[in-house]
Structures are given as structure tokens and as C-alpha cells.
PDB file of N, CA and C in Angstrom:
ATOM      1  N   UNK A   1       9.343  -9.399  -0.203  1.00  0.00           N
ATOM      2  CA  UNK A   1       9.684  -9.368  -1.611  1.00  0.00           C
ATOM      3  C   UNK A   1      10.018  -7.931  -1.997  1.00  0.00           C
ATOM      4  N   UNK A   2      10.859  -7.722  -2.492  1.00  0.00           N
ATOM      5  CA  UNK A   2      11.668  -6.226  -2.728  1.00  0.00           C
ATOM      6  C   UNK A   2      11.208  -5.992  -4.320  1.00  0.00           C
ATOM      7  N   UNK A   3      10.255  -5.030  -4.374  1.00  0.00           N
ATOM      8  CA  UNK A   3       9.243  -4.505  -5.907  1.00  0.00           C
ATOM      9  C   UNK A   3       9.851  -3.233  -6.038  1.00  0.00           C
ATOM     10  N   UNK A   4       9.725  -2.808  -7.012  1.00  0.00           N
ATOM     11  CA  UNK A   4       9.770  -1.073  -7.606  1.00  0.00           C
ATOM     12  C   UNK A   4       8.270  -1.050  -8.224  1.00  0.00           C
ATOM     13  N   UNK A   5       7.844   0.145  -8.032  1.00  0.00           N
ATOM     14  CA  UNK A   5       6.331   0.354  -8.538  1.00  0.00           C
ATOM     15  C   UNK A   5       6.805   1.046  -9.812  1.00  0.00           C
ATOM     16  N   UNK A   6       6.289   0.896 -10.760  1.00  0.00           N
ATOM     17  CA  UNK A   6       6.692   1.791 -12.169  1.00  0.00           C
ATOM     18  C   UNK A   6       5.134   2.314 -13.036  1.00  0.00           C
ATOM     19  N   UNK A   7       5.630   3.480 -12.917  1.00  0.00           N
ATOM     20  CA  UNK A   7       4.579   4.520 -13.002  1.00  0.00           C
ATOM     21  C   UNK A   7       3.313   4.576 -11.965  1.00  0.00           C
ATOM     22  N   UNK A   8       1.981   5.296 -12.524  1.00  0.00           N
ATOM     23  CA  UNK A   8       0.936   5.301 -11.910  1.00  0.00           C
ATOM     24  C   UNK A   8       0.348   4.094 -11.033  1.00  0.00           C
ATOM     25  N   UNK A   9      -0.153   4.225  -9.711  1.00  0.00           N
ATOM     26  CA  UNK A   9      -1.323   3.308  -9.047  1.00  0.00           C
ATOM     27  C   UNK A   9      -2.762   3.565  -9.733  1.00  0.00           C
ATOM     28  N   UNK A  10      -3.318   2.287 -10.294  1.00  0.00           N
ATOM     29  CA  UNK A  10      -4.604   2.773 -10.805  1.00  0.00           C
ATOM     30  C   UNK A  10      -5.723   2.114 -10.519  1.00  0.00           C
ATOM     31  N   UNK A  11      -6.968   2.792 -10.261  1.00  0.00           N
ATOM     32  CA  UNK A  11      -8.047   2.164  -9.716  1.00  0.00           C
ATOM     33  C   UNK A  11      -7.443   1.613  -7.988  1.00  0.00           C
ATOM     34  N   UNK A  12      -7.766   2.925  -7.412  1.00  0.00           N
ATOM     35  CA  UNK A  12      -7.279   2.472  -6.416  1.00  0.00           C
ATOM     36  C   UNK A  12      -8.435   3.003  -5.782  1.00  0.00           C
ATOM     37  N   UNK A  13      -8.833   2.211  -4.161  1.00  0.00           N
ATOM     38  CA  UNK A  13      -9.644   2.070  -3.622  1.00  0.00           C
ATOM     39  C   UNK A  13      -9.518   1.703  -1.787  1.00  0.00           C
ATOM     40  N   UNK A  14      -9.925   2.458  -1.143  1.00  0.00           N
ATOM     41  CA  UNK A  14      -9.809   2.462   0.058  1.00  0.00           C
ATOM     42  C   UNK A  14     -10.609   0.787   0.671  1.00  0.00           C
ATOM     43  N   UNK A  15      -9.738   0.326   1.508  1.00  0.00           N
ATOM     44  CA  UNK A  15     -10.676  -1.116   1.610  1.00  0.00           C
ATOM     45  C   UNK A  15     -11.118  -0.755   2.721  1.00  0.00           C
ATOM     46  N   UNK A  16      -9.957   0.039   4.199  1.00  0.00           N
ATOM     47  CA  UNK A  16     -10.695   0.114   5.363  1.00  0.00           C
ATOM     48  C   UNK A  16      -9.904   1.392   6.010  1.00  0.00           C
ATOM     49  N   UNK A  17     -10.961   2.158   6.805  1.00  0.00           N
ATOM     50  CA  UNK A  17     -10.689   3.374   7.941  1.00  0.00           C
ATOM     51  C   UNK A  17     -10.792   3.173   8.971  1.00  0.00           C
ATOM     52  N   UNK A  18      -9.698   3.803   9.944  1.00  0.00           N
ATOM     53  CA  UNK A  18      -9.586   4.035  11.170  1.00  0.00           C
ATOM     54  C   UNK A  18      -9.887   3.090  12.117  1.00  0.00           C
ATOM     55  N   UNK A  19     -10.742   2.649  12.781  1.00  0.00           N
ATOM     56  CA  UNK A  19     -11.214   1.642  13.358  1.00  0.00           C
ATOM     57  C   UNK A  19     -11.497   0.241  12.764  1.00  0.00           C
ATOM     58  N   UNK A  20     -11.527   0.141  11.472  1.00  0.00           N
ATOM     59  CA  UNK A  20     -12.098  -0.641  10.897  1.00  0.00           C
ATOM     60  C   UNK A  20     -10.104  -1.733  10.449  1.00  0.00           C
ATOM     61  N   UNK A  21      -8.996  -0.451  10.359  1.00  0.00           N
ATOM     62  CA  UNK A  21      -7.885  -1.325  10.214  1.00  0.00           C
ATOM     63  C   UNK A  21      -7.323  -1.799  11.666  1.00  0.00           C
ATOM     64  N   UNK A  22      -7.152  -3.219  11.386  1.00  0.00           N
ATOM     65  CA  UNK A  22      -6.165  -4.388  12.425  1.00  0.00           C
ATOM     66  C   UNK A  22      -5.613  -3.820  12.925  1.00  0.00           C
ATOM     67  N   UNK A  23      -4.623  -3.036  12.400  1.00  0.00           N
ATOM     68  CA  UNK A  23      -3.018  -2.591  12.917  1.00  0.00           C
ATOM     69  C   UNK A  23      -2.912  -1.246  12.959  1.00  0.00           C
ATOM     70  N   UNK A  24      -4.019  -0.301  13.546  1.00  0.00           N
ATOM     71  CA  UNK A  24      -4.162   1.029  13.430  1.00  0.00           C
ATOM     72  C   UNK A  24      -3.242   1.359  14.964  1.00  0.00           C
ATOM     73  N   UNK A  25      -3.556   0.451  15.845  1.00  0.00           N
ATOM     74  CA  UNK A  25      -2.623   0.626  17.080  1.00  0.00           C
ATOM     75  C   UNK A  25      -1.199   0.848  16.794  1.00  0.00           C
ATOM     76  N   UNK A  26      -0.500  -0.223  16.073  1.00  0.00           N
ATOM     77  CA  UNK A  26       0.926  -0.060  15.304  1.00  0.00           C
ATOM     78  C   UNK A  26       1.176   0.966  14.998  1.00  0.00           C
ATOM     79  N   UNK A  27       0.224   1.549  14.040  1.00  0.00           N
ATOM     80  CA  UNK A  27       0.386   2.350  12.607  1.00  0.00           C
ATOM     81  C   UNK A  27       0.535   3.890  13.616  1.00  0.00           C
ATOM     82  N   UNK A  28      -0.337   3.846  14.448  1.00  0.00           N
ATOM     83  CA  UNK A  28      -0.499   5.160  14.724  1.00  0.00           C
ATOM     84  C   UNK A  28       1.404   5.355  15.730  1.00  0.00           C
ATOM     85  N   UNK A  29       1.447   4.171  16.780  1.00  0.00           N
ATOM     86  CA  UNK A  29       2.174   3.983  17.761  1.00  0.00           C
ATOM     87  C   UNK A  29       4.419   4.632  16.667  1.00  0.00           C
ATOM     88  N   UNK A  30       4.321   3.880  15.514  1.00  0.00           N
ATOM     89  CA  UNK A  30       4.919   3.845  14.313  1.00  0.00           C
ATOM     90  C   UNK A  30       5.363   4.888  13.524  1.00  0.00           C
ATOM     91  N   UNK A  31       4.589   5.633  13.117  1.00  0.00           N
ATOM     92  CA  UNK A  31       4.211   6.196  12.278  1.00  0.00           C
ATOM     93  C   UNK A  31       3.559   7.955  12.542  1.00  0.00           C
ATOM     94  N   UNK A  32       3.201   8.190  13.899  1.00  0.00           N
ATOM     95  CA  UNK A  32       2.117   9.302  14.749  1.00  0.00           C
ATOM     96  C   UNK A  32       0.542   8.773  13.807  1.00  0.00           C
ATOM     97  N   UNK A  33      -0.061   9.465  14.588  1.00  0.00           N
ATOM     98  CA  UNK A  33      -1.394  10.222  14.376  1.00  0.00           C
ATOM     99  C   UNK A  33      -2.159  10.447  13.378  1.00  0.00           C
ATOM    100  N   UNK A  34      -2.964  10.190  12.306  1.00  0.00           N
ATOM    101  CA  UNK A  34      -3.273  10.459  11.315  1.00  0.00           C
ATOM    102  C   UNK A  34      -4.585  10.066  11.034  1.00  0.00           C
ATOM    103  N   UNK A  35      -5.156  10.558  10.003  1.00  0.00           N
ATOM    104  CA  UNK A  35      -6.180   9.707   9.476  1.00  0.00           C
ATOM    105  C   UNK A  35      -5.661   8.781   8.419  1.00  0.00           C
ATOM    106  N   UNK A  36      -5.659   7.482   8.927  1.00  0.00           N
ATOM    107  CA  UNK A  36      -4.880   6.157   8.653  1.00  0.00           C
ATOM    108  C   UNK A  36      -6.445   5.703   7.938  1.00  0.00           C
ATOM    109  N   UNK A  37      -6.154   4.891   6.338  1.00  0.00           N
ATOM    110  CA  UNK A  37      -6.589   4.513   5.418  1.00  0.00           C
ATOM    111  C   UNK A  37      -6.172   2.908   5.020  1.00  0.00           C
ATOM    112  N   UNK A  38      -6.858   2.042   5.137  1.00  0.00           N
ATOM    113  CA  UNK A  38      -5.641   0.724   4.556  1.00  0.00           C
ATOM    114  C   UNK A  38      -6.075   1.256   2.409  1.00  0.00           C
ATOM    115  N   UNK A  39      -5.579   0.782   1.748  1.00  0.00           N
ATOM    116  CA  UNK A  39      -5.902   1.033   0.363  1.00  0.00           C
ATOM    117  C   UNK A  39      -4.899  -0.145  -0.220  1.00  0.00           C
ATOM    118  N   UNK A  40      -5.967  -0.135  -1.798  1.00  0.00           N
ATOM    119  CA  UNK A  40      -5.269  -1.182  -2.736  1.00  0.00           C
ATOM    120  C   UNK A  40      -5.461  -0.381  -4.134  1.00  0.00           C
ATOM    121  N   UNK A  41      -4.797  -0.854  -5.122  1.00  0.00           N
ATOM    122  CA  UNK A  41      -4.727  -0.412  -6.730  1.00  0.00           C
ATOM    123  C   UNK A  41      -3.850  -1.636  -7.597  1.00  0.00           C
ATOM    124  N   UNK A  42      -3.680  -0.952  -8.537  1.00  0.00           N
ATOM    125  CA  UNK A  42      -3.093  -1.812  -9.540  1.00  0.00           C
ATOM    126  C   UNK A  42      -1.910  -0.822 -10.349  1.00  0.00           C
ATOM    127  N   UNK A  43      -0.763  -1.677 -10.101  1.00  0.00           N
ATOM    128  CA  UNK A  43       0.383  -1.154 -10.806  1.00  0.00           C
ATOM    129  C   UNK A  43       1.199  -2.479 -11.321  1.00  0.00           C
ATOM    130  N   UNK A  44       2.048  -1.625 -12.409  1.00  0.00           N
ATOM    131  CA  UNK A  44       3.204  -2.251 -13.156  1.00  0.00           C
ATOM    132  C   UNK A  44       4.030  -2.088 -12.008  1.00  0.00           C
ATOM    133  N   UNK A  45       5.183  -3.230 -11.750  1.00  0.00           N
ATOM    134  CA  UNK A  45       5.790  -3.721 -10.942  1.00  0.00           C
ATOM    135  C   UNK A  45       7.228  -3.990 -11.397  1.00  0.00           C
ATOM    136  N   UNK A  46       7.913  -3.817 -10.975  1.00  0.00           N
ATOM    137  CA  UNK A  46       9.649  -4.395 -11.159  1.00  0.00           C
ATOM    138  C   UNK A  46      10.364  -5.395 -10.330  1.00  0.00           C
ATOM    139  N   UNK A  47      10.086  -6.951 -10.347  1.00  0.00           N
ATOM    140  CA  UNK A  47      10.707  -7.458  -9.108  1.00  0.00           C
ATOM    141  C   UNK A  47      11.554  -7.213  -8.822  1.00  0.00           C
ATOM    142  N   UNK A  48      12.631  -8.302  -7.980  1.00  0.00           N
ATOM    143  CA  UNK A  48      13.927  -8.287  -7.652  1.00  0.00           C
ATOM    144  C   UNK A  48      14.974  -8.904  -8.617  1.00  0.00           C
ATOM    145  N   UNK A  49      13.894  -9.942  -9.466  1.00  0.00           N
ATOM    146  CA  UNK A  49      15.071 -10.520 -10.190  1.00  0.00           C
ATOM    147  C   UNK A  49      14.695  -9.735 -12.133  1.00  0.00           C
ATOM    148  N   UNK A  50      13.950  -8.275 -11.820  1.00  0.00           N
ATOM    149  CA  UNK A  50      14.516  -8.018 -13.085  1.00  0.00           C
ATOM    150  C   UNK A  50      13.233  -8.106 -13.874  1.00  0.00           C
ATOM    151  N   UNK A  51      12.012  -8.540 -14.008  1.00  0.00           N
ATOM    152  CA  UNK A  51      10.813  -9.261 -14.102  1.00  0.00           C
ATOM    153  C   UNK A  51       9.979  -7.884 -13.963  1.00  0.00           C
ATOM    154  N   UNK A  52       8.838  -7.370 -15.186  1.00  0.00           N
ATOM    155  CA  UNK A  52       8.083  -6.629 -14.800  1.00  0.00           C
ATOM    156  C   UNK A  52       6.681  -7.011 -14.921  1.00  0.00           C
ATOM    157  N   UNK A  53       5.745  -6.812 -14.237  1.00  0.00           N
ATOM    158  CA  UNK A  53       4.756  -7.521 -14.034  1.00  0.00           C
ATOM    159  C   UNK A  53       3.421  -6.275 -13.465  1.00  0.00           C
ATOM    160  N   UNK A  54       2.440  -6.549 -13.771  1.00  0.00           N
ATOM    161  CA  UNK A  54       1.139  -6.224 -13.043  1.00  0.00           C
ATOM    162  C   UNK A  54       0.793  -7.003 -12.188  1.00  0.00           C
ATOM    163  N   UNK A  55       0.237  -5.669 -10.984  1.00  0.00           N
ATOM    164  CA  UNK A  55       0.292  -6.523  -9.681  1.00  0.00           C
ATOM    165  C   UNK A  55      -0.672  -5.955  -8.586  1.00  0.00           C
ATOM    166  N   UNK A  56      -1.337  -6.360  -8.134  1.00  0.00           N
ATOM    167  CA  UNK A  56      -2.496  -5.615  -6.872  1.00  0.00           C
ATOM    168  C   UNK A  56      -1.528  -5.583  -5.967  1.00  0.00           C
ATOM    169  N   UNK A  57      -1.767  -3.914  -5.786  1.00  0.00           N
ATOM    170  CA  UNK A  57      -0.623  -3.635  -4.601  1.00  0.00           C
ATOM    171  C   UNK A  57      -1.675  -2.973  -3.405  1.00  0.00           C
ATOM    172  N   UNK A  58      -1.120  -3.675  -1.634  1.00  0.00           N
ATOM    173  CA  UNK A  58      -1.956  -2.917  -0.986  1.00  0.00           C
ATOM    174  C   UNK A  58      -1.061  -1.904   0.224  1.00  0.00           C
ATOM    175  N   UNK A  59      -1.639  -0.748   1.029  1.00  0.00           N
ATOM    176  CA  UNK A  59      -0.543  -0.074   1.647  1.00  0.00           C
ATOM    177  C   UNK A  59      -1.950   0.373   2.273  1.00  0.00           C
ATOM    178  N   UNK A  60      -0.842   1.278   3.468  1.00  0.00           N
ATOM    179  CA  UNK A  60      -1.734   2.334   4.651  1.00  0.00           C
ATOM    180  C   UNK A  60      -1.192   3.428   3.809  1.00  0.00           C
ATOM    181  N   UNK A  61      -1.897   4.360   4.473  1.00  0.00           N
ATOM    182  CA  UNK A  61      -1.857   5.322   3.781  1.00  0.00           C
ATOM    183  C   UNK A  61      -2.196   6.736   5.042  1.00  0.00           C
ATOM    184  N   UNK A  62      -1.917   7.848   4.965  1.00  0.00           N
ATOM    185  CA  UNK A  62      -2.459   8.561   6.299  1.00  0.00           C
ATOM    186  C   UNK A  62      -1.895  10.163   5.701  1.00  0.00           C
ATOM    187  N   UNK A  63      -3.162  11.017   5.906  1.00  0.00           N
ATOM    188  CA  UNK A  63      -2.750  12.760   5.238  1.00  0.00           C
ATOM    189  C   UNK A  63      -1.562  13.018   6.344  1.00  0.00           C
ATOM    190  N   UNK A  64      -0.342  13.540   5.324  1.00  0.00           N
ATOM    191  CA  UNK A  64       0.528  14.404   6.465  1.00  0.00           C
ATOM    192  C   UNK A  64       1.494  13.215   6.294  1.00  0.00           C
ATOM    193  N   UNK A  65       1.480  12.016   5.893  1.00  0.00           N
ATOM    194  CA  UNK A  65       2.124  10.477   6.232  1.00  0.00           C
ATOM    195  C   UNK A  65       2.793  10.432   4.906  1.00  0.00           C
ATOM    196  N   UNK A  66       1.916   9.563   4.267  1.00  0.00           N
ATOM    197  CA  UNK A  66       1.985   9.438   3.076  1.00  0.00           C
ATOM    198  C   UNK A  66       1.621   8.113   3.095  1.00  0.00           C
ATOM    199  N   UNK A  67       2.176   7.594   2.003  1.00  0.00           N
ATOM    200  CA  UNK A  67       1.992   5.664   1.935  1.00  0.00           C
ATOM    201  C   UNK A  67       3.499   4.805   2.673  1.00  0.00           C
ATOM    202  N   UNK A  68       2.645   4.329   3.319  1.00  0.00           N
ATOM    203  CA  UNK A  68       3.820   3.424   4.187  1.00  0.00           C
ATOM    204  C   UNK A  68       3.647   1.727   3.872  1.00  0.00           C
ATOM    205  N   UNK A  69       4.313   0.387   4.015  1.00  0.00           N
ATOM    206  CA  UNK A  69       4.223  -0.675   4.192  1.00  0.00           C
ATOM    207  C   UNK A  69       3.652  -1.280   2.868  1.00  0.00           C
ATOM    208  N   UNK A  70       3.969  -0.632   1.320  1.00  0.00           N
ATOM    209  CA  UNK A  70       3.511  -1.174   0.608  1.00  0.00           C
ATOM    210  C   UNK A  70       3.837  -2.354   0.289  1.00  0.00           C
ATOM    211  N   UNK A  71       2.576  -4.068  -0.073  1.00  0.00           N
ATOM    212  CA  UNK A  71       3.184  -5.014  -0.564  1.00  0.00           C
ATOM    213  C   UNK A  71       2.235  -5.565  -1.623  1.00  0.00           C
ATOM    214  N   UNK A  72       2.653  -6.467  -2.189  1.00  0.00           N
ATOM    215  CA  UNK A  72       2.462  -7.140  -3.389  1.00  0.00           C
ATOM    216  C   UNK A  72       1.028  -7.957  -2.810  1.00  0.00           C
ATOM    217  N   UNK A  73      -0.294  -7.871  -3.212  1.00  0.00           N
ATOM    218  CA  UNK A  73      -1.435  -9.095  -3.000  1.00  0.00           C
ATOM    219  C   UNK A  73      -1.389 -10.267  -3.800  1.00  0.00           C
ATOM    220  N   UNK A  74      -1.297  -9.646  -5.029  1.00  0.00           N
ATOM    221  CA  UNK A  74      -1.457 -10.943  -5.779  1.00  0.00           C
ATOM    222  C   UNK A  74      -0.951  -9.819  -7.757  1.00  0.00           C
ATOM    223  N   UNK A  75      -0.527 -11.628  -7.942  1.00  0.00           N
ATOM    224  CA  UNK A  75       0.577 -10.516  -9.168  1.00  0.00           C
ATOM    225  C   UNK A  75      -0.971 -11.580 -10.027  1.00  0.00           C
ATOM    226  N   UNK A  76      -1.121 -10.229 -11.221  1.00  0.00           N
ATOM    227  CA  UNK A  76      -2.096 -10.611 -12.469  1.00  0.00           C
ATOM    228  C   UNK A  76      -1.645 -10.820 -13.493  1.00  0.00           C
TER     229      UNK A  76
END
């Protein structure tokens, strides 16, 4: 699903580190080396068809990286 994030992520919260994320093999293999974070928050959203919405958004995250693979959990 193709989103625009509009403005701030808020209340955002680390769910899992390093060992603890699924796809840290990927992420690292992907992406290099990092201290890899999975994380979630809450933002205003822009779909595809035009539609703006609040929405739990979740992504990796890694210092030196930045935020990669952000997607939509569940729209509020």
C-alpha cells in the first residue's frame, strides 16, 4: 500500500532489538550492520487514493541507517 506520512511520528516505541527481530539476518545482509530496532508510532497518513487518515505505523530502524520498510499496522 503506497502512504505518505504527514508530519510528526508520535508516541513511538521500540517493540524489539537485535536478536529479538525475525528479519535481523535480512536487515543486516540488506541494509549493513547496525544497531537494528523494529519500532511503531502513530501518524497522520496520506493514502494512494487521496484519503488522509491516522494510522499505527511500524518500521526498522538502525543508527547510521535510518528508518527503512515502513508499513501501515492498522489504520485508527
Amino acid at each position: 500500500m503506497a502512504f505518505e506520512i504527514l508530519g510528526e511520528i508520535s508516541q513511538v516505541e521500540t517493540i524489539a532489538t537485535a536478536s529479538g527481530i525475525r528479519e535481523i539476518t535480512r536487515l543486516r545482509k540488506l541494509y549493513g550492520p547496525g544497531r537494528w530496532r523494529k519500532r511503531k508510532g502513530i501518524a497522520r497518513v496520506r493514502l494512494g487514493d487521496g484519503s488522509t487518515l491516522l494510522a499505527e505505523i511500524h518500521w526498522y530502524e538502525a543508527t547510521g541507517i535510518g528508518r527503512r520498510e515502513l508499513k501501515i499496522k492498522e489504520l485508527l
